[in-house]
Protein backbone atom coordinates (compact mmCIF):
# COMPACT_ATOMS: atom_id res chain seq x y z
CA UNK A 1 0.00 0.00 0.00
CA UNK A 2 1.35 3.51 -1.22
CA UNK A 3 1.45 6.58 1.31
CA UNK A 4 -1.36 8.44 -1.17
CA UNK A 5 -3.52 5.42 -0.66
CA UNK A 6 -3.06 5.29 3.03
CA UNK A 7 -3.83 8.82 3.53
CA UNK A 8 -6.95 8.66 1.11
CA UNK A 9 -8.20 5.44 3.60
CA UNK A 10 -7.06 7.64 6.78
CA UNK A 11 -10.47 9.80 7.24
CA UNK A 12 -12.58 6.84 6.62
CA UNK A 13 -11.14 4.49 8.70
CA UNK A 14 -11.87 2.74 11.59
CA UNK A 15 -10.02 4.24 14.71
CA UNK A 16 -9.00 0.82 15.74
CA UNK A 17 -7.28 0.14 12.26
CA UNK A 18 -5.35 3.40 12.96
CA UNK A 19 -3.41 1.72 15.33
CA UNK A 20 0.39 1.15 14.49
CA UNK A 21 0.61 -2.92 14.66
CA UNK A 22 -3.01 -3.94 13.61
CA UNK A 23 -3.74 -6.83 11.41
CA UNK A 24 -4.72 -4.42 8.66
CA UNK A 25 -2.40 -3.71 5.59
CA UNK A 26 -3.09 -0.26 6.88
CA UNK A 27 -2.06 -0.82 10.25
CA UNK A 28 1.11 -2.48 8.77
CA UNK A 29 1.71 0.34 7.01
CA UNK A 30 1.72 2.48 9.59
CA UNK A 31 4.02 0.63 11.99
CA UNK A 32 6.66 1.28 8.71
CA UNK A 33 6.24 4.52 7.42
CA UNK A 34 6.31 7.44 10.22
CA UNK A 35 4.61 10.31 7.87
CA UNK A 36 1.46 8.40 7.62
CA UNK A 37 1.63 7.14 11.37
CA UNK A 38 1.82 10.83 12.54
CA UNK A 39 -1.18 11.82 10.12
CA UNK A 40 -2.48 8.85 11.97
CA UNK A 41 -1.61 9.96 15.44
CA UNK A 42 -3.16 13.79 14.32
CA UNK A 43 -6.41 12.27 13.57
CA UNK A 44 -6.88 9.95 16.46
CA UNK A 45 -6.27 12.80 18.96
CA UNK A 46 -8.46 14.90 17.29
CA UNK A 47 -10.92 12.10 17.51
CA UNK A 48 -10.55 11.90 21.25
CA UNK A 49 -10.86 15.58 21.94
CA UNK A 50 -14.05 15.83 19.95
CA UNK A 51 -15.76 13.30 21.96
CA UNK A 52 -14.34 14.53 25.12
CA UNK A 53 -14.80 18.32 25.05
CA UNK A 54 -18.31 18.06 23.35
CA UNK A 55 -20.02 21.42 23.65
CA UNK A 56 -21.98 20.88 26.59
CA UNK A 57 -24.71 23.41 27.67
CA UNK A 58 -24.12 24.71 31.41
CA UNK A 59 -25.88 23.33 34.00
CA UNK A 60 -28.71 25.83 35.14
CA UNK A 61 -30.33 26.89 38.17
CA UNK A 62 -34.10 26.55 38.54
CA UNK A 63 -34.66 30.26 38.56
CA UNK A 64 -31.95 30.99 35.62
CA UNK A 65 -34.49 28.34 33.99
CA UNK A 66 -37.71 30.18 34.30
CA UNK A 67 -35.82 33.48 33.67
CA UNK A 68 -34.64 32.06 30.11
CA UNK A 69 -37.95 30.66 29.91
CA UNK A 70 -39.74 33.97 30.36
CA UNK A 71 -37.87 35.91 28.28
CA UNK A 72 -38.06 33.38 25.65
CA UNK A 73 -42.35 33.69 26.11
CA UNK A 74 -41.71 37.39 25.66
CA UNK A 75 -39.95 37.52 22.69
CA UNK A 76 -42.72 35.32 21.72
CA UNK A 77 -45.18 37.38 22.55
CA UNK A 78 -43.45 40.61 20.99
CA UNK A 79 -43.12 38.80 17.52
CA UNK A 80 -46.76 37.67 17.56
CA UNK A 81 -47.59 41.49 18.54
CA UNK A 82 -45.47 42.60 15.71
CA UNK A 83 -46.96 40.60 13.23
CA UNK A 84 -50.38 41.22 14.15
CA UNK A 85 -49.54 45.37 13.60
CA UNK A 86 -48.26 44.63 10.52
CA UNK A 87 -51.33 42.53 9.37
CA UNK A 88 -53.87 44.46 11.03
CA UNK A 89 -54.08 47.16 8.19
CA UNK A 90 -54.45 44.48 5.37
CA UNK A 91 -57.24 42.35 7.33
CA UNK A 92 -59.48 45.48 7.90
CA UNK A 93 -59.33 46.54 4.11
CA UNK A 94 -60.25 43.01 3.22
CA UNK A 95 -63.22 43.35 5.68
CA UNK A 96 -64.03 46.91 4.19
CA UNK A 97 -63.82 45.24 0.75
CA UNK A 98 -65.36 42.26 1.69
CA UNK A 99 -68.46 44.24 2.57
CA UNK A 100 -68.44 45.89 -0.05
CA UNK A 101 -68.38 43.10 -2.19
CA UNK A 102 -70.77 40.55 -0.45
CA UNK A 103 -74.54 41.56 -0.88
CA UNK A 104 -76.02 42.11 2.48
CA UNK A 105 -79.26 40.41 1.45
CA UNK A 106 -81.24 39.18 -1.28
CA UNK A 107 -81.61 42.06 -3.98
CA UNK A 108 -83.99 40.10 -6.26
CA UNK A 109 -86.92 41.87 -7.47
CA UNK A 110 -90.01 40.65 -6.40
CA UNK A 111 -91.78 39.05 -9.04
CA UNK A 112 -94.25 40.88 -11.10
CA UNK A 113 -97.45 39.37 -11.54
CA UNK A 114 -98.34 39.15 -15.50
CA UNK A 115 -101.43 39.09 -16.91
CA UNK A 116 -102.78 35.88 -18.24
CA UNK A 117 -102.01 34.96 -21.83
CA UNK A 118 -104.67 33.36 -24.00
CA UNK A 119 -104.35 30.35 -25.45
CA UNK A 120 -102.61 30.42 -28.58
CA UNK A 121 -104.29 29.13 -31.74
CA UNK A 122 -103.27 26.44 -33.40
CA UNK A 123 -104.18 24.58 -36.75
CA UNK A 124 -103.57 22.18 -38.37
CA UNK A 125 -104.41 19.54 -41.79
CA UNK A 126 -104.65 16.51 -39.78
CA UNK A 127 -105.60 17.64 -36.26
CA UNK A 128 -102.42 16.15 -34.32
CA UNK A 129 -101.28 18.86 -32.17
CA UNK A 130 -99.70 19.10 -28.85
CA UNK A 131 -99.48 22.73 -26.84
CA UNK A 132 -97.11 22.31 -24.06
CA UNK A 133 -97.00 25.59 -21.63
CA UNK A 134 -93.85 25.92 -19.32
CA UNK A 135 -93.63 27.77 -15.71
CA UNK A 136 -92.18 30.36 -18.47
CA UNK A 137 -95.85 32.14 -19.46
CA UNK A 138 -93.51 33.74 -22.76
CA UNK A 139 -92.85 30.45 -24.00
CA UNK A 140 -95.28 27.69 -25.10
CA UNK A 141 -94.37 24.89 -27.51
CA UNK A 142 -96.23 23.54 -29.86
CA UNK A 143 -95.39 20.07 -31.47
CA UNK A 144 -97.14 18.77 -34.21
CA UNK A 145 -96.96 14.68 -35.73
């Protein structure tokens, strides 16, 4: 195994293959070549210190708690007050428009009462007629076979 090989399998490998003197051809190769076993080394310790000196939030108090917590509802609140300012202009011209808009009631004229329509007349060679009259008084069919 070449040094640009072992360095390419450095990052991905195992911690435990990192290890000068493990059965791996890469742990072979590090027990020989010292470049790639101080890359090694490098990596390892890094390793170690990121799992030891993990960023840990500090312990709190029970009143540094509920002060966090309350100013956390606060900015809340704030944000929701903002937002509502900002929207409150918009909401009451869509309710100004919206009135507007919408009819209040029906605006239908009540109907008008027409005066009856005679009968139409109707004649024909061989008699066989049919008037049919529709709720529509202006319209009346008339089918003849």
């Amino acid at each position: 195994m070449t040094c640009a090989e072992v360095r390419e399998l450095l990052l991905v490998a195992d911690s435990a293959d990192l290890r000068p003197g493990s059965s791996s051809e890469l742990g072979h190769h590090l027990s020989n070549c010292g470049d790639c076993r101080a890359a090694a080394d490098r990596i390892v310790a890094l390793e170690v210190t990121l799992r030891t000196e993990r960023a840990v939030p500090p312990r709190r108090t029970a009143c540094e708690a509920a002060a966090i917590a309350t100013a956390a509802g606060r900015r809340a609140r704030a944000v929701r007050r903002r937002i509502l300012w900002a929207a409150g202009p918009a909401l009451a011209a869509a309710l100004v428009v919206a009135a507007l808009v919408i009819p209040r009631g029906t605006r239908n004229p009540p109907p008008v009462a027409s005066a009856p329509t005679p009968p139409p007349l109707v004649e024909s060679a061989s008699g066989d007629v049919a008037v049919i009259t529709i709720a529509n008084p202006d319209i009346v069919v008339v089918w003849q076979f």
